[in-house]
C-alpha atoms as a PDB file:
ATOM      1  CA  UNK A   1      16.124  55.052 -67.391  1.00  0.00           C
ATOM      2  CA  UNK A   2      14.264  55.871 -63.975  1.00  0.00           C
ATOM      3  CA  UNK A   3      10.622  54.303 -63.158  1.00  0.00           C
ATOM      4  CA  UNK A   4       9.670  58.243 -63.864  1.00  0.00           C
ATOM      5  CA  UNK A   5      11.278  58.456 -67.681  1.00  0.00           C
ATOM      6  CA  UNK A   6       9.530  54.995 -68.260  1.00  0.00           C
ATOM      7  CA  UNK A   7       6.745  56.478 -67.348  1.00  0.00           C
ATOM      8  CA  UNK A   8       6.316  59.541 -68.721  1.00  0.00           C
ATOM      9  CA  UNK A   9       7.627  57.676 -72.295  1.00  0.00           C
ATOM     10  CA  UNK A  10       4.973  55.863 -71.985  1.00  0.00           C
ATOM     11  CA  UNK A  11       2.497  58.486 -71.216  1.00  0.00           C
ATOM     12  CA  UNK A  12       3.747  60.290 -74.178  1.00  0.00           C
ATOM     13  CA  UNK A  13       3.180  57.209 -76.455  1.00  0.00           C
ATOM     14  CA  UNK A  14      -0.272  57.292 -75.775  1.00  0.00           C
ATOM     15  CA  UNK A  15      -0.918  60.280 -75.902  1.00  0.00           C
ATOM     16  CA  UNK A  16       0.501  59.963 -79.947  1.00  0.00           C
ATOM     17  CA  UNK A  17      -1.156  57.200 -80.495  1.00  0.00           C
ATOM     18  CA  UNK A  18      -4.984  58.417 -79.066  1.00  0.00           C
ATOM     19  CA  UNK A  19      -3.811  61.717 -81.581  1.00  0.00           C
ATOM     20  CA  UNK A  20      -3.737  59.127 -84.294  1.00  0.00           C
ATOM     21  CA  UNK A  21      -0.104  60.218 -84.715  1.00  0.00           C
ATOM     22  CA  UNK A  22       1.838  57.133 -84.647  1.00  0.00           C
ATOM     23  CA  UNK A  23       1.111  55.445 -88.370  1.00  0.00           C
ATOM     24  CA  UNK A  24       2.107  51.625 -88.683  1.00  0.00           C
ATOM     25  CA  UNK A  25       2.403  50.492 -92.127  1.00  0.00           C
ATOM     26  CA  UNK A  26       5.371  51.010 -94.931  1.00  0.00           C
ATOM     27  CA  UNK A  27       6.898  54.206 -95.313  1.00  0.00           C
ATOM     28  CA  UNK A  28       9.138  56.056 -97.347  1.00  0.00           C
ATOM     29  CA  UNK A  29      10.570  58.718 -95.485  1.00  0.00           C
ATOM     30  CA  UNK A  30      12.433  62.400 -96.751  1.00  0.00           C
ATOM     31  CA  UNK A  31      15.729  60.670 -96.216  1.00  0.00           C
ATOM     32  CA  UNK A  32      14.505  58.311 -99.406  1.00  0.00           C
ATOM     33  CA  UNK A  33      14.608  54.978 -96.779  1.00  0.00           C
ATOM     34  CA  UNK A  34      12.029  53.019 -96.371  1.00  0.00           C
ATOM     35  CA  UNK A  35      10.130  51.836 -92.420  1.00  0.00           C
ATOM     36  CA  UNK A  36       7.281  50.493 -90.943  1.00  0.00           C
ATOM     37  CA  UNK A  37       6.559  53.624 -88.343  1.00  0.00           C
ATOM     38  CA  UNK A  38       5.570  56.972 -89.147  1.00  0.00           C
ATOM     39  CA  UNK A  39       5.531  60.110 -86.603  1.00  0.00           C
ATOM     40  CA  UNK A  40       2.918  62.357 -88.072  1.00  0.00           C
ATOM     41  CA  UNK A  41       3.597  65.261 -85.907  1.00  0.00           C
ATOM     42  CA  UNK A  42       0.397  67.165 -87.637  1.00  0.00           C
ATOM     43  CA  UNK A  43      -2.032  64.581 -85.971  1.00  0.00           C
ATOM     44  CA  UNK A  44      -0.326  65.900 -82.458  1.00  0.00           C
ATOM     45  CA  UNK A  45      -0.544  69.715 -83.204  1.00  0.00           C
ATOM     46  CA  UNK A  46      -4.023  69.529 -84.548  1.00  0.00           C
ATOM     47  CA  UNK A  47      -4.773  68.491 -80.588  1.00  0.00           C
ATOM     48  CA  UNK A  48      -4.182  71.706 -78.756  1.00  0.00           C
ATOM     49  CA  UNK A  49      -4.493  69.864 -75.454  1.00  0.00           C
ATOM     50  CA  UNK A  50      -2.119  66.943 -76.344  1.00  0.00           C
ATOM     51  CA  UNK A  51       0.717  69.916 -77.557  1.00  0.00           C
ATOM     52  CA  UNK A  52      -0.271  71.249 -74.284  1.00  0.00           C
ATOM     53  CA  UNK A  53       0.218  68.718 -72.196  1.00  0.00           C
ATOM     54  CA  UNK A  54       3.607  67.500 -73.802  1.00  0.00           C
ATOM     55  CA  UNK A  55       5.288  71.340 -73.727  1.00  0.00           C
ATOM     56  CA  UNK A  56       4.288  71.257 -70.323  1.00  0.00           C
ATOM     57  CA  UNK A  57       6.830  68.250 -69.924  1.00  0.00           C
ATOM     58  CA  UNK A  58       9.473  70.110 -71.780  1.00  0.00           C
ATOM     59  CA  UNK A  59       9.219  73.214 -70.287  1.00  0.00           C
ATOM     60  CA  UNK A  60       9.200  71.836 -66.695  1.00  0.00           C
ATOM     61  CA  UNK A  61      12.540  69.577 -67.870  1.00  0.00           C
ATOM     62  CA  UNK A  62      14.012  72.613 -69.035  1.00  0.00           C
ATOM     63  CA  UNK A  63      12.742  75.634 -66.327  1.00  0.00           C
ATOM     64  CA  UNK A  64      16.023  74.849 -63.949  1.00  0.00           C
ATOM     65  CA  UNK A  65      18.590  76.073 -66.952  1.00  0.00           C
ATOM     66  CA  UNK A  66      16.502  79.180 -66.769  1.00  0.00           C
ATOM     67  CA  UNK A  67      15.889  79.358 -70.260  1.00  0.00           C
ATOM     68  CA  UNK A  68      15.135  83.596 -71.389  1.00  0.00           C
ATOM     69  CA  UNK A  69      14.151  82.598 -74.720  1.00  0.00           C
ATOM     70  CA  UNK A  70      12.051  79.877 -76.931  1.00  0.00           C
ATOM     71  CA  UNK A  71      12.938  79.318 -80.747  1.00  0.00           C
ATOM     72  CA  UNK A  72      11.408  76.127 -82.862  1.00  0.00           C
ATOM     73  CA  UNK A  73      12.014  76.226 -86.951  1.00  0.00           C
ATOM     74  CA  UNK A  74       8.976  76.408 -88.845  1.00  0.00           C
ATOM     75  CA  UNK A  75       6.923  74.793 -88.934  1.00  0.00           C
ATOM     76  CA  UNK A  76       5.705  72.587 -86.239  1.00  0.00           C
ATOM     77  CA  UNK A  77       8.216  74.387 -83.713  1.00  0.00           C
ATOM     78  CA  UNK A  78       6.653  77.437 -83.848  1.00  0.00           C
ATOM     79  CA  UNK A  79       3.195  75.962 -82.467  1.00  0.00           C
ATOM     80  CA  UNK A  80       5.946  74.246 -79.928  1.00  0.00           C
ATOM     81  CA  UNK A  81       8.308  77.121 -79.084  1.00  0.00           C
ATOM     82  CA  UNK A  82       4.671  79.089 -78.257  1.00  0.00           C
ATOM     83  CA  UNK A  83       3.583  76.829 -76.423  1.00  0.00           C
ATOM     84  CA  UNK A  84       6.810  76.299 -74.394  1.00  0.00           C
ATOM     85  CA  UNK A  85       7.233  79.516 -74.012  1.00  0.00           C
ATOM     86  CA  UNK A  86       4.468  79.964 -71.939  1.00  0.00           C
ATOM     87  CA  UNK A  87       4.659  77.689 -69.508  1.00  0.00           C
ATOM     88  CA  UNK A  88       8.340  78.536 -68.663  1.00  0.00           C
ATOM     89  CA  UNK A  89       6.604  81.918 -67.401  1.00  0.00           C
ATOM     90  CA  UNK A  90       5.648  85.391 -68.103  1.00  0.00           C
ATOM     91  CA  UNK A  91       8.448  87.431 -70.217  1.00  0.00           C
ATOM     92  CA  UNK A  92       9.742  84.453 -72.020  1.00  0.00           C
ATOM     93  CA  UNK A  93       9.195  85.244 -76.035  1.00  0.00           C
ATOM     94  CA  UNK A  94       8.799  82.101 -78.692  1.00  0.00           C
ATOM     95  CA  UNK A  95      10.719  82.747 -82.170  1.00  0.00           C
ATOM     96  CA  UNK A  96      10.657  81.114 -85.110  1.00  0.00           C
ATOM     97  CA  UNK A  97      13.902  80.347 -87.646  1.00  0.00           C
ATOM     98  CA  UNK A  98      12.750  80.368 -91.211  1.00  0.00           C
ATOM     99  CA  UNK A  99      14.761  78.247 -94.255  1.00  0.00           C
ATOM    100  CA  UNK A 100      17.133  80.220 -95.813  1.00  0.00           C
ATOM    101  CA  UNK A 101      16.738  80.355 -99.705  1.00  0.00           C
ATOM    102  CA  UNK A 102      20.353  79.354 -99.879  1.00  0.00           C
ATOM    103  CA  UNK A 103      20.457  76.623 -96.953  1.00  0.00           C
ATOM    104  CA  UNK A 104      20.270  76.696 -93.296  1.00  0.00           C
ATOM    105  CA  UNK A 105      17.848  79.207 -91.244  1.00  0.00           C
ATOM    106  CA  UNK A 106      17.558  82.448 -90.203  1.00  0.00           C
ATOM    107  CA  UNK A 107      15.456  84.532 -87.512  1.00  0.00           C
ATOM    108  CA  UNK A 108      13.867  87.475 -89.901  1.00  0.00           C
ATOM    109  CA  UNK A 109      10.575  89.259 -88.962  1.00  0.00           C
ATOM    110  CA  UNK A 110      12.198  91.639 -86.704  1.00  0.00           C
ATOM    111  CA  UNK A 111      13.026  89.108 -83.760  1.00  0.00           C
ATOM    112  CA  UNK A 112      15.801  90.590 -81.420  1.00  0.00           C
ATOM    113  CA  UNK A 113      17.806  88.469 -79.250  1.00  0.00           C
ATOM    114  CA  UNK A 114      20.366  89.431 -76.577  1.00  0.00           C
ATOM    115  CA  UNK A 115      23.981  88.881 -76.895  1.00  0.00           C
ATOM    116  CA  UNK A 116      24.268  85.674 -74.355  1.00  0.00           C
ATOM    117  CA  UNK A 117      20.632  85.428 -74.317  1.00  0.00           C
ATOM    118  CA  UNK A 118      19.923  81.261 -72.908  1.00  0.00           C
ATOM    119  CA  UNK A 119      17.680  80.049 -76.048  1.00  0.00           C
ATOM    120  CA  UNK A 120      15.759  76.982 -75.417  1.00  0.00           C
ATOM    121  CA  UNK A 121      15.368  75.357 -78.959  1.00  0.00           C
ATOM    122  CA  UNK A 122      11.952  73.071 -80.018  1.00  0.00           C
ATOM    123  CA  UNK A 123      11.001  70.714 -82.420  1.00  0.00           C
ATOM    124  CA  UNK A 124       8.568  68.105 -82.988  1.00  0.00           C
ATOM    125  CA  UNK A 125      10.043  64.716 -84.327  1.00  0.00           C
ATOM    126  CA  UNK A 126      13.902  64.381 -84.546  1.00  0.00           C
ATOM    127  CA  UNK A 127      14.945  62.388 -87.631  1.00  0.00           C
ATOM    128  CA  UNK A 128      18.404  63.812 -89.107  1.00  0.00           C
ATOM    129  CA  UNK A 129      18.692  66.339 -87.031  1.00  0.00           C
ATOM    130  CA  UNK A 130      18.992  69.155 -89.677  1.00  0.00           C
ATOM    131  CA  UNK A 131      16.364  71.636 -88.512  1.00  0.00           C
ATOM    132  CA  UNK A 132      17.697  71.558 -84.947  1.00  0.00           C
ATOM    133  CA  UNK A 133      21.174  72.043 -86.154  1.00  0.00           C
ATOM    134  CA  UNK A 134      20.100  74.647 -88.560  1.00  0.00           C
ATOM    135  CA  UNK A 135      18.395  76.609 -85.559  1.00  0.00           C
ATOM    136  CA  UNK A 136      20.891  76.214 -83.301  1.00  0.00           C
ATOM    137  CA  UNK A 137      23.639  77.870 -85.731  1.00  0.00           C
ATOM    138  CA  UNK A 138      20.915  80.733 -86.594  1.00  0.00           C
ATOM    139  CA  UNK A 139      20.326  81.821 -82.761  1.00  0.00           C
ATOM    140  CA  UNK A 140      24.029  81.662 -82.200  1.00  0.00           C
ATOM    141  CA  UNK A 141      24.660  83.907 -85.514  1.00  0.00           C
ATOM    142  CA  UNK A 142      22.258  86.525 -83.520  1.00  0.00           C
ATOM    143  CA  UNK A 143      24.583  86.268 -80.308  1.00  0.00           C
ATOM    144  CA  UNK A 144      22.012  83.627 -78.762  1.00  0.00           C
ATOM    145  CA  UNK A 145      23.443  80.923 -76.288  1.00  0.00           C
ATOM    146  CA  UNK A 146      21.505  77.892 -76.891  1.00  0.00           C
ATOM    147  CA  UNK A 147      21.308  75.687 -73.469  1.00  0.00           C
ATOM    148  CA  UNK A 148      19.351  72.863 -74.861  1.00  0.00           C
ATOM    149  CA  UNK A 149      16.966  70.950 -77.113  1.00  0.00           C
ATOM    150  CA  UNK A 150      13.466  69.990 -76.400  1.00  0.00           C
ATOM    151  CA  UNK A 151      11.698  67.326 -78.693  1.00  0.00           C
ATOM    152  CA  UNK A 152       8.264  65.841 -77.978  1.00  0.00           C
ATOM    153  CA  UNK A 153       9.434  62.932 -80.635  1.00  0.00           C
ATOM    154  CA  UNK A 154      13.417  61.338 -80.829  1.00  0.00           C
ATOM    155  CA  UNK A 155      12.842  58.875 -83.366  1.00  0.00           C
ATOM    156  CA  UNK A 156      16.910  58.769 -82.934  1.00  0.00           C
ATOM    157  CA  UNK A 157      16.515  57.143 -79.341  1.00  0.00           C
ATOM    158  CA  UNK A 158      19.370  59.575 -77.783  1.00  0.00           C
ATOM    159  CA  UNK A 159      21.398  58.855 -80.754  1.00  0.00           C
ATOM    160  CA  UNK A 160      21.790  62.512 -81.968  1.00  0.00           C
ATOM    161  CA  UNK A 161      24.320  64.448 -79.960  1.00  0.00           C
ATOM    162  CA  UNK A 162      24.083  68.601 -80.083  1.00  0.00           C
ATOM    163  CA  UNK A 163      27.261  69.508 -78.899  1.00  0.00           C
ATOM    164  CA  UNK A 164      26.537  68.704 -75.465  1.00  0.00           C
ATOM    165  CA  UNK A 165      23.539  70.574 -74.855  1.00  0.00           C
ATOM    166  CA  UNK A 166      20.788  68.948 -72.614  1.00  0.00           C
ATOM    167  CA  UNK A 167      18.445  67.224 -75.188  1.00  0.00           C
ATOM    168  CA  UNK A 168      15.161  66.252 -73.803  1.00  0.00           C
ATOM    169  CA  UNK A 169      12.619  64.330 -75.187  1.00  0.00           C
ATOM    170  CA  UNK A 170       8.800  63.405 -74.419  1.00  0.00           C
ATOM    171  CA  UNK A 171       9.411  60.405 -76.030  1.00  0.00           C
ATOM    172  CA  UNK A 172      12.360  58.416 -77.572  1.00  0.00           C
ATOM    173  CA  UNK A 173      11.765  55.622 -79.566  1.00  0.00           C
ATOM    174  CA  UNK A 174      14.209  54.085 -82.096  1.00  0.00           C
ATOM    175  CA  UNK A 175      12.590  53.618 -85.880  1.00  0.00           C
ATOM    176  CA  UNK A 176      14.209  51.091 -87.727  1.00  0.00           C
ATOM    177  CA  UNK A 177      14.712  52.469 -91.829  1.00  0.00           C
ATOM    178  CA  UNK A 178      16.378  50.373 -94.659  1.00  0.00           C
ATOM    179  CA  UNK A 179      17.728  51.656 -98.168  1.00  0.00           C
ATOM    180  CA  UNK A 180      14.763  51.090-100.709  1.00  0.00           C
ATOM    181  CA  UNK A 181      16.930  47.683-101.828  1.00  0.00           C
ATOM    182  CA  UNK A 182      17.128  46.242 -98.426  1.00  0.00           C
ATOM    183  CA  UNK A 183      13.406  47.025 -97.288  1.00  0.00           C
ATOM    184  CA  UNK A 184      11.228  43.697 -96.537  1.00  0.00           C
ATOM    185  CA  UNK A 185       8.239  45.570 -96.697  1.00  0.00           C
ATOM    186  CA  UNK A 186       8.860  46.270-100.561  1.00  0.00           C
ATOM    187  CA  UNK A 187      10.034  42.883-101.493  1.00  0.00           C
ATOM    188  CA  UNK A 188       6.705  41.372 -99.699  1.00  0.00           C
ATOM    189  CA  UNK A 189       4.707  44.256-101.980  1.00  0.00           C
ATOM    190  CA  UNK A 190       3.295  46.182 -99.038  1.00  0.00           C
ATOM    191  CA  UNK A 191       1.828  49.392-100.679  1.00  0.00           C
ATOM    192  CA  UNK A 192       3.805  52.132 -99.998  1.00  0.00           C
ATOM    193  CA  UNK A 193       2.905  56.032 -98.612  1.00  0.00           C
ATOM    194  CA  UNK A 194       5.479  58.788 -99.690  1.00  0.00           C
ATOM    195  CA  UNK A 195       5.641  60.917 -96.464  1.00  0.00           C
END
């Protein structure tokens, strides 16, 4: 990592943790496991000019592969794909991909994308890597070409791999988790907060 990626990790950081969204404590997260660090990408969104700033550093990341289109899955990536959006330029549309009732995601509400169209997709904190992947299949079921992924959180540190697409990140971080039976935290009786 260049002098320039540490530092704009590290810029990103603090800007979480001045929004009050980086929790310490003992978590149980919507895998079931069980950590000490919680991403609470609601804190961050609530701050218009901290999702400013940070889309700012994904959109300039991304403005070379020319993206034509924005999409984040609801719901923090639609506050990010807007936001995106408009500081890769005039013309460039944000989108949102619902859930599915049966699975995966769709993009309803009338949204039209272009057979080829380059589709940046956005999301707040990667964990599994579900949403993205769910996304990614529903703008290339519309004839979309996705080009890459934009995060403002990896909690994966680079671990999650999209098929090759440029994935870009304001911050990567690596968040230790344990199975409920292997968790420290619970054996030393730290309360525990069901995210």
């Amino acid at each position: 990592m260049s002098d320039l990626d540490r530092a704009g990790q590290g810029e990103a950081m603090r800007m979480l943790e001045d929004a009050g969204a980086v929790l310490r404590g003992h978590f149980q997260y919507a895998s079931g496991r069980h950590g000490d660090t919680y991403i609470e990408k609601f804190r961050l969104l609530e701050k218009p000019h901290v999702t400013e700033a940070l889309c700012r550093r994904i959109s300039d990341h991304f403005l070379p592969l020319a993206p034509e289109l924005v999409v984040g899955p609801t719901t923090g990536g639609i506050l990010l794909a807007h936001e995106t959006a408009k500081h890769l330029g005039e013309g460039i549309n944000a989108y949102f991909a619902e859930r599915a009732d049966k699975g995966g995601r769709y993009l309803g509400r009338g949204f039209s994308v272009a057979a080829g169209q380059r589709v940046l997709v956005v999301d707040d904190v990667l964990t599994t890597g579900g949403s993205v992947r769910d996304t990614l299949d529903a703008v290339q079921a519309v004839g979309g070409l996705p080009i890459g992924v934009g995060l403002v959180v990896d909690r994966t540190n680079g671990a999650t791999d999209f098929g090759g697409l440029d994935l870009f990140a304001c911050l990567s971080i690596d968040v230790a988790s344990y199975q409920p039976s292997t968790c420290a935290l619970c054996a030393d009786g730290v309360d525990l907060t069901i995210t």
